[in-house]
Protein backbone atom coordinates (compact mmCIF):
# COMPACT_ATOMS: atom_id res chain seq x y z
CA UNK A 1 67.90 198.11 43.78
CA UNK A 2 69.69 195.17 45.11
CA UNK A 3 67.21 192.96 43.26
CA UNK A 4 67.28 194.37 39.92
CA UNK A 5 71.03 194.00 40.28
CA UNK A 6 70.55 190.53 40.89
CA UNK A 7 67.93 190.09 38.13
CA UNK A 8 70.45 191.92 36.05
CA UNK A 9 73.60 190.24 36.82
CA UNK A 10 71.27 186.14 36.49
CA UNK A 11 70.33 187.77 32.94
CA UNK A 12 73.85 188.77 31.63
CA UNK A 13 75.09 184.98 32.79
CA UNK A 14 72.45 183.14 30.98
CA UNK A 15 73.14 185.01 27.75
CA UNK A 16 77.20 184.83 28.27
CA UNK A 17 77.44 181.94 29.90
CA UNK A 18 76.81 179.28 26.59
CA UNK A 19 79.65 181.42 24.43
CA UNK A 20 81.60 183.63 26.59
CA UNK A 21 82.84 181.66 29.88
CA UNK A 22 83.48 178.29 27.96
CA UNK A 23 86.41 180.61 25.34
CA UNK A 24 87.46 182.64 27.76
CA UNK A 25 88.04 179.28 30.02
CA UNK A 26 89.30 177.68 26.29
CA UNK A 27 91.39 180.46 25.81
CA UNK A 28 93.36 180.52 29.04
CA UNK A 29 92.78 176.68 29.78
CA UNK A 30 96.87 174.79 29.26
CA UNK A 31 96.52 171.69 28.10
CA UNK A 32 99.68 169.64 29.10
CA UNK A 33 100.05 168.03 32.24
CA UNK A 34 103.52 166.34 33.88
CA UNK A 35 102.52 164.28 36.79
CA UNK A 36 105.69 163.35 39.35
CA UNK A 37 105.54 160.53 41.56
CA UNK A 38 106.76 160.36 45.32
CA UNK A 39 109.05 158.13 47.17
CA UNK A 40 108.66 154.24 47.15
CA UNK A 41 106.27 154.34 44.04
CA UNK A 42 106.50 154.41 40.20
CA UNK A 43 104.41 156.30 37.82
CA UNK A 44 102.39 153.41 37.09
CA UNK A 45 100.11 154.91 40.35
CA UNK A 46 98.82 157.92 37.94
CA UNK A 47 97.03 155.44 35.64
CA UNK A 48 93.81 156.53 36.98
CA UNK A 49 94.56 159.82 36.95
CA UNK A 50 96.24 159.76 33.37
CA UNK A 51 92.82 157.47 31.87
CA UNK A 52 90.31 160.57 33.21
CA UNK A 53 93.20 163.68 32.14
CA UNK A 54 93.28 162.35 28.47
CA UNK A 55 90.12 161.38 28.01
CA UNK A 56 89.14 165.14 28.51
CA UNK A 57 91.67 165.81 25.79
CA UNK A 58 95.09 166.38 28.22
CA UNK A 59 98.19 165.64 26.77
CA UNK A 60 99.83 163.69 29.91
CA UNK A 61 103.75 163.04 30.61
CA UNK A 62 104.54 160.82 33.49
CA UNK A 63 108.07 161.36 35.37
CA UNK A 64 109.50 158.24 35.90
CA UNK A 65 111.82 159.62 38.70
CA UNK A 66 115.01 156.83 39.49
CA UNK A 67 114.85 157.93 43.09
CA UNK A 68 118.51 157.84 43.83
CA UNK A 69 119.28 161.38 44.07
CA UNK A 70 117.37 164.49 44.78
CA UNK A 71 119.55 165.99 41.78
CA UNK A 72 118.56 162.93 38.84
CA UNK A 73 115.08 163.24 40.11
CA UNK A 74 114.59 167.11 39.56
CA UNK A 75 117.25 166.48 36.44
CA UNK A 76 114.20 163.65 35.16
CA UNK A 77 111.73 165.89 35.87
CA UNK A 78 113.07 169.22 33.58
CA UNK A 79 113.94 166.33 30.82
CA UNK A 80 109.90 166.09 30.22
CA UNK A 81 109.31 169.20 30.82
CA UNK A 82 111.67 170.09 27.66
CA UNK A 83 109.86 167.71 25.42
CA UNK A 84 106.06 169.79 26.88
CA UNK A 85 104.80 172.09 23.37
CA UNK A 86 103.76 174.64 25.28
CA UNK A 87 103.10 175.49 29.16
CA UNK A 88 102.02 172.66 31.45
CA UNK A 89 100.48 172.03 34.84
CA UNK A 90 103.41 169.97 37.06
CA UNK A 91 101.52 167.65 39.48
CA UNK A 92 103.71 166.24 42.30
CA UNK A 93 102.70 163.53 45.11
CA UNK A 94 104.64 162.93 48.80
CA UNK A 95 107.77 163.23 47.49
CA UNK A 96 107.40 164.38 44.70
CA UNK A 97 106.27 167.73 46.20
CA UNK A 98 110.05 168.36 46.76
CA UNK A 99 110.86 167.66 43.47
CA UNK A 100 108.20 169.69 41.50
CA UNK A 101 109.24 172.82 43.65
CA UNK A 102 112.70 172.49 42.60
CA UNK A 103 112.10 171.76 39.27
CA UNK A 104 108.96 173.98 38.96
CA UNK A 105 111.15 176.95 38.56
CA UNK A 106 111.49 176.13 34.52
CA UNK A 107 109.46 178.18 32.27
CA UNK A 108 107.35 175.63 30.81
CA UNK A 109 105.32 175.55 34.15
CA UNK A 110 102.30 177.62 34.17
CA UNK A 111 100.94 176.21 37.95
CA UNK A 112 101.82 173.59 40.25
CA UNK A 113 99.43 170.92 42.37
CA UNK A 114 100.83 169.34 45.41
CA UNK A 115 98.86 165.83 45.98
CA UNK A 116 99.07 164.70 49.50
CA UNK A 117 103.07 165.91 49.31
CA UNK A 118 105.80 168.19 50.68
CA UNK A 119 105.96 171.92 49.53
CA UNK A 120 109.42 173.12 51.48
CA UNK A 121 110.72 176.44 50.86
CA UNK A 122 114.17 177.58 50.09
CA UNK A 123 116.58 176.53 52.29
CA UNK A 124 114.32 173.55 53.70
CA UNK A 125 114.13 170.16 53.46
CA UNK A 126 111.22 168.13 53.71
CA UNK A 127 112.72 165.84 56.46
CA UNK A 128 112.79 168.82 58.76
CA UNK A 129 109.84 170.02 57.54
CA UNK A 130 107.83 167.10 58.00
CA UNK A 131 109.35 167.58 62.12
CA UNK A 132 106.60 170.88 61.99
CA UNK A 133 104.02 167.95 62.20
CA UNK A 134 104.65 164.71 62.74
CA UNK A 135 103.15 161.60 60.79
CA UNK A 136 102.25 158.35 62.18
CA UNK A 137 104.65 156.82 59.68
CA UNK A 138 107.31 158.78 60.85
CA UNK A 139 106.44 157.28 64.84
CA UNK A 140 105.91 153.64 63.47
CA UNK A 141 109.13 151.87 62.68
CA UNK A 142 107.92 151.03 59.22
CA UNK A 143 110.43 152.65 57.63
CA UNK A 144 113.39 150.26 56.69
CA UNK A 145 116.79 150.71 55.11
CA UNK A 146 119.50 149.07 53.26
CA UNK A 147 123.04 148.53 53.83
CA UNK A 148 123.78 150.58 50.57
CA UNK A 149 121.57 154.07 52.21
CA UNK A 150 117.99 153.04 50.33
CA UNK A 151 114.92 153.05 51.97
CA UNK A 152 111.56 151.67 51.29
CA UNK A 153 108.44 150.95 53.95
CA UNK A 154 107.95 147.53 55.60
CA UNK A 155 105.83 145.34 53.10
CA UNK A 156 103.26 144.38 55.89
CA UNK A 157 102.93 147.80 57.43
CA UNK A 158 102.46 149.60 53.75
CA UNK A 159 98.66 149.00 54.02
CA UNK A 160 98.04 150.74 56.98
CA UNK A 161 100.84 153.53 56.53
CA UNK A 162 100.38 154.33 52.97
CA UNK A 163 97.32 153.07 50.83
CA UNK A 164 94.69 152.34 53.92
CA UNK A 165 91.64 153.01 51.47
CA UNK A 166 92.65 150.60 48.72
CA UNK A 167 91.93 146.71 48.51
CA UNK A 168 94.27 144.55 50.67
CA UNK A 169 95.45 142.97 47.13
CA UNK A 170 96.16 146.15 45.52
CA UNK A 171 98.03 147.43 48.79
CA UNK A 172 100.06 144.54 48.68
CA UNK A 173 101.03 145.08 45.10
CA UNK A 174 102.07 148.24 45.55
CA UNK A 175 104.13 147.28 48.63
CA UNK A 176 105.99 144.68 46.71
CA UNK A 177 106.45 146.92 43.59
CA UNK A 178 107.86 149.91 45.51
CA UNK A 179 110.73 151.70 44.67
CA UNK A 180 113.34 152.08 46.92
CA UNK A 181 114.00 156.00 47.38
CA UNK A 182 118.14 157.31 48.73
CA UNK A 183 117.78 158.12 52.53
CA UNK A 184 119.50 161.68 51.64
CA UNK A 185 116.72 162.59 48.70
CA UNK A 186 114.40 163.85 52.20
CA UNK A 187 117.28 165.78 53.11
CA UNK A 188 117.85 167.63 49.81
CA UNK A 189 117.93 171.29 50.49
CA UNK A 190 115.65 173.62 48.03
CA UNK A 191 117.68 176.24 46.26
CA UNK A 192 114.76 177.96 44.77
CA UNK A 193 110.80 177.54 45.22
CA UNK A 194 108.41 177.82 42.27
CA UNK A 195 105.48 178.21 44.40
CA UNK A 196 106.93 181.77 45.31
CA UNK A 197 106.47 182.87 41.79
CA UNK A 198 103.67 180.57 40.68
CA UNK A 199 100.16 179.53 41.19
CA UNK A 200 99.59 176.71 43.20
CA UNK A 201 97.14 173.71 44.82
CA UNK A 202 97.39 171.59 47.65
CA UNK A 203 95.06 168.57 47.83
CA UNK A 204 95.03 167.28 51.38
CA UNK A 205 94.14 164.25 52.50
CA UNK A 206 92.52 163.74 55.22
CA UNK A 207 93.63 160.07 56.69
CA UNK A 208 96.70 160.83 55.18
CA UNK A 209 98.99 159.00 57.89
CA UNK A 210 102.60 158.97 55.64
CA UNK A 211 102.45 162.77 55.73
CA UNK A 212 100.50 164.45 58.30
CA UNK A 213 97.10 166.42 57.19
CA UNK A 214 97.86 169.05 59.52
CA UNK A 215 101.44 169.57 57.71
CA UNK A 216 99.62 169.58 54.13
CA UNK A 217 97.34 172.22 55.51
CA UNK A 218 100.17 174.46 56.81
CA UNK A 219 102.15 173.71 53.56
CA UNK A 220 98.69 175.51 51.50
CA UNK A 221 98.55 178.52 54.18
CA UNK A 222 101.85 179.45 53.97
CA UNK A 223 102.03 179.27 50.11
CA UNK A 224 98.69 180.78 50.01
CA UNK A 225 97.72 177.67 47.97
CA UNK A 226 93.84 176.70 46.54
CA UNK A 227 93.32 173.97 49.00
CA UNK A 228 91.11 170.85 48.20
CA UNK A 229 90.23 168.91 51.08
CA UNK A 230 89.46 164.98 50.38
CA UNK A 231 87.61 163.61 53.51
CA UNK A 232 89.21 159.89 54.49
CA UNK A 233 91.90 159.53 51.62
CA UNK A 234 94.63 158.02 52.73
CA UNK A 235 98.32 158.81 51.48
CA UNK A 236 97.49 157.04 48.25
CA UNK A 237 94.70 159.31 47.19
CA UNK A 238 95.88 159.66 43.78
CA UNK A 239 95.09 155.86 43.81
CA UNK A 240 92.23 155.91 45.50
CA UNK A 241 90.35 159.25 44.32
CA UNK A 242 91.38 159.68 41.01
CA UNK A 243 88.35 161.03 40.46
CA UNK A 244 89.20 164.73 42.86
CA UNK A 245 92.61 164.27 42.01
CA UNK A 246 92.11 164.56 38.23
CA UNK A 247 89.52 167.72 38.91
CA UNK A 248 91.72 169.51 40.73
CA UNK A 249 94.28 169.41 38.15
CA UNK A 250 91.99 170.17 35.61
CA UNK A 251 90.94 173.01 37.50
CA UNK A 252 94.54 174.41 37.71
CA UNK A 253 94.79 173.82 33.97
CA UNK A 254 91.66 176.09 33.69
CA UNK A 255 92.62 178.93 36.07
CA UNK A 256 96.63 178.72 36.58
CA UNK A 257 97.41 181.85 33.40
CA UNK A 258 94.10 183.79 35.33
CA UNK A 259 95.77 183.11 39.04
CA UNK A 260 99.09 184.31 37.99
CA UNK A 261 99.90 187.65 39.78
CA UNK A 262 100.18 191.14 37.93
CA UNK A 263 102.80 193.47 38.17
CA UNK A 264 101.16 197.10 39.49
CA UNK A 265 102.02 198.66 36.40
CA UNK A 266 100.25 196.07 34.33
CA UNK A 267 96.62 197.04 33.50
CA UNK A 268 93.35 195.52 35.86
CA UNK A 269 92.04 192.38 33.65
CA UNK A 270 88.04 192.37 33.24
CA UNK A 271 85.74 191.44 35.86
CA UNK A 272 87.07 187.24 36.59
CA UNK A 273 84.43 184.61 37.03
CA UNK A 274 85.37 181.38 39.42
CA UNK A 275 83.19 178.10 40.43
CA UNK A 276 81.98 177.93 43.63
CA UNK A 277 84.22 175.08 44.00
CA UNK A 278 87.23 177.62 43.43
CA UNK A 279 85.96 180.13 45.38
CA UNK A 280 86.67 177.29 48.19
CA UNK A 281 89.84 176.49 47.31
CA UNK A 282 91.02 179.71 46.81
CA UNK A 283 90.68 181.68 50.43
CA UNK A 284 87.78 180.76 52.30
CA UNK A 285 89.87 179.89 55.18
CA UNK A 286 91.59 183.49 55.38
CA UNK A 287 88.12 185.10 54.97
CA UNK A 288 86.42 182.86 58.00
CA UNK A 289 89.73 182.15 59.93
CA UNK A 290 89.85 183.43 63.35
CA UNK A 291 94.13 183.17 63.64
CA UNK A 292 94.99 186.05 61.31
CA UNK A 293 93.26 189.21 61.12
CA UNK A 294 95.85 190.73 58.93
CA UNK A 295 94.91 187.79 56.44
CA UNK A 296 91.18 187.63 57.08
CA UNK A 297 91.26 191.75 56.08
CA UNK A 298 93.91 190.68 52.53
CA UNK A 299 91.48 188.15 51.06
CA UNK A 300 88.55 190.26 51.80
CA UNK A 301 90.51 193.32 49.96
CA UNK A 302 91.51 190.68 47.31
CA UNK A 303 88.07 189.60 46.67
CA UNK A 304 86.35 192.92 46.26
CA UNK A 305 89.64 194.56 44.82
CA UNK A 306 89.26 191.76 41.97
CA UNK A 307 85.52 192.64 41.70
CA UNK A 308 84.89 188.82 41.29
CA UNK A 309 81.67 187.34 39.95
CA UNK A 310 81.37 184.04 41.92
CA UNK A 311 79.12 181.82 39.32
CA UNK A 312 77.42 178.74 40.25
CA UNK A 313 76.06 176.60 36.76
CA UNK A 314 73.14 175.15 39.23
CA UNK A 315 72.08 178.32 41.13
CA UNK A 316 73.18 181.89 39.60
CA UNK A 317 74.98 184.54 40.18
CA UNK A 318 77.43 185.97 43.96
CA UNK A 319 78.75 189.28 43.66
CA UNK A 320 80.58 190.56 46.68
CA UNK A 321 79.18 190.11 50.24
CA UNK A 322 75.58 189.94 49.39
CA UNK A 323 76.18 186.41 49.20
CA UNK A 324 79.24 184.97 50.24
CA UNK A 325 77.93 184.58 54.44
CA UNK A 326 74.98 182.02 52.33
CA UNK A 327 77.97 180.18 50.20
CA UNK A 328 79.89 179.76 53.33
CA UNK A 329 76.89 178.67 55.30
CA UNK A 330 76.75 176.37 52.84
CA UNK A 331 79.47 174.67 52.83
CA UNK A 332 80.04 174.72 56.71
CA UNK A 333 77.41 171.98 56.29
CA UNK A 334 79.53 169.52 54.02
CA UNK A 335 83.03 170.49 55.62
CA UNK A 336 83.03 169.46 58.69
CA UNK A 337 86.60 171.10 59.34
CA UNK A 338 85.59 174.43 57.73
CA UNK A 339 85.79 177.39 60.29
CA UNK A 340 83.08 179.58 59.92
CA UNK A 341 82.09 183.13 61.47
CA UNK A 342 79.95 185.42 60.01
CA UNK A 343 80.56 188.72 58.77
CA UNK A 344 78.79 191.08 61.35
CA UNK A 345 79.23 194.30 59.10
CA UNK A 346 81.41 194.93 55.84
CA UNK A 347 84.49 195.12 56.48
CA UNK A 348 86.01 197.49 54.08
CA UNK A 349 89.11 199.03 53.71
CA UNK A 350 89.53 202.72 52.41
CA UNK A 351 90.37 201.55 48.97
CA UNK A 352 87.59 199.07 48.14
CA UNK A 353 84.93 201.31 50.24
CA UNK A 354 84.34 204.06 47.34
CA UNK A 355 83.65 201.16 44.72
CA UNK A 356 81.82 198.56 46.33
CA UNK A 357 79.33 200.67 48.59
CA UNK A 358 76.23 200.03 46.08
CA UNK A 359 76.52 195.84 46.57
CA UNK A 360 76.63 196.65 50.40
């Protein structure tokens, strides 16, 4: 029965997969995007990033944040997101992560992506935040000050703190360009998180050394973020990978209205269909984990509760647990940092149990 189901399941994709997945996607997909730049950089760093977004037919803002208070920054920030003509992914790097969270709270923002950057909560700050986990930057020295309460990183130590995997020239550049950014702006206290209320993303990177990886990570757990791991990017990876970075935000764009959480009383949506590459950012690590069982047991719940379809455009068709111990096999193999422990028996709670037993 299993493999008719299968058979089944392959044949309804191939017939809805050319009309009905690309409008739904269409349908739901937002198409502005406000990106937000972090301390002791301009917005000129998103070019990469802004070529790719509006080339696939984004309409792109860039924040050009003054940097010399937390309150003009956010204030900057809402200013483009009041000229947006509809809802609007806001992208924020480093610093910027900070300022996005404040500011995310406005109702133009359908989702949020964190690139390489802070996420604090209410009542935080990202200097004592970034104290959870200490970066090499934050051990080195390398970060200077003037006598008027600005600081900026030491022009021959930017390289190796901030933009390790670009060119010595372009490093350099961007060291002598850099922005200056208030000392107090990392000790600007959030009154109100938007990642409480909204979808987000967390790309890590992986060399990051400005923030640490580790802190990124907890940042995405805590938030219960889709997290996008980029092996050996350094701080600068929205330099450097413009490639992920843009994908990522284009996925948000894609799935932020579909992530948004119901209300109980509002009615179940139809069965939801994610990339594999979602289905990784979304809560692999709370399925496989070993830290939380409480968690592990919630995304398994979620999953089945949602009755997902997990649809891969080179191989078919993943309902349930029939294959998700092969998908996460998988990709044990190409994330090296992916914890992985196989699901002995269903693990069912009393809700799901009734509905699911047949793809047991």
């Amino acid at each position: 029965m299993r493999v008719g189901l299968r058979i089944f399941l392959c044949l309804l994709m191939l017939l809805v997969a050319p009309c009905g997945l690309p409008a739904q996607n269409e349908e739901h997909r937002v198409r502005n995007i406000v990106l937000v730049h972090g301390a002791w950089a301009d917005g000129s760093g998103w070019k990469g990033v802004y070529d790719i977004l509006a080339k696939d037919g984004y309409n792109v803002s860039i924040v050009q944040e003054p940097e010399t208070s937390f309150k003009e920054d956010v204030a900057a920030t809402k200013r483009a997101l009041a000229q947006q003509d509809g809802q609007c992914i806001l992208v924020g790097h480093s610093y910027g992560g900070a300022v996005i969270t404040e500011a995310g709270t406005d109702s133009a923002v359908a989702g949020l992506v964190y690139v390489a950057a802070h996420m604090p909560d209410a009542g935080e700050n990202e200097a004592d935040d970034g104290k959870r986990f200490p970066s090499d930057l934050s051990k080195s020295g390398a970060i200077k000050k003037t006598a008027d309460g600005f600081t900026y990183l030491d022009p021959a130590q930017f390289h190796e703190y901030f933009a390790a995997d670009l060119s010595t020239e372009q490093a350099a550049f961007m060291a002598r360009s850099q922005v200056p950014n208030f000392a107090d702006n990392f000790k600007a206290v959030i009154t109100a998180a938007a990642w409480r209320s909204k979808p987000s993303w967390m790309l890590v990177a992986g060399k990051d050394r400005t923030i640490n990886p580790d802190l990124e990570r907890w940042y995405a757990a805590r938030a219960n973020s889709h997290k996008v791991e980029i092996a050996g990017a350094s701080h600068s990876v929205y330099v450097s990978r413009s490639k992920e970075v843009a994908a990522a935000i284009e996925e948000a764009a894609s799935h932020a209205r579909l992530s948004e959480k119901k209300s109980p009383e509002q009615s179940p949506e139809p069965t939801i269909s994610y990339t594999i590459s979602t289905l990784l950012t979304r809560n692999l690590q709370d399925v496989f984990g070993e830290n939380d069982p409480a968690r592990r047991r919630a995304a398994i719940d979620e999953i089945f509760a949602e009755d997902c379809v997990f649809y891969d455009p080179m191989g078919g068709v993943y309902r349930g647990r029939d294959e998700i111990d092969r998908v996460a096999g998988t990709l044990r193999t190409t994330h090296a940092d992916f914890q992985y422990r196989p699901i002995a028996k269903p693990e069912v709670s009393i809700k799901t149990r009734a509905r699911h037993r047949c793809y047991r």
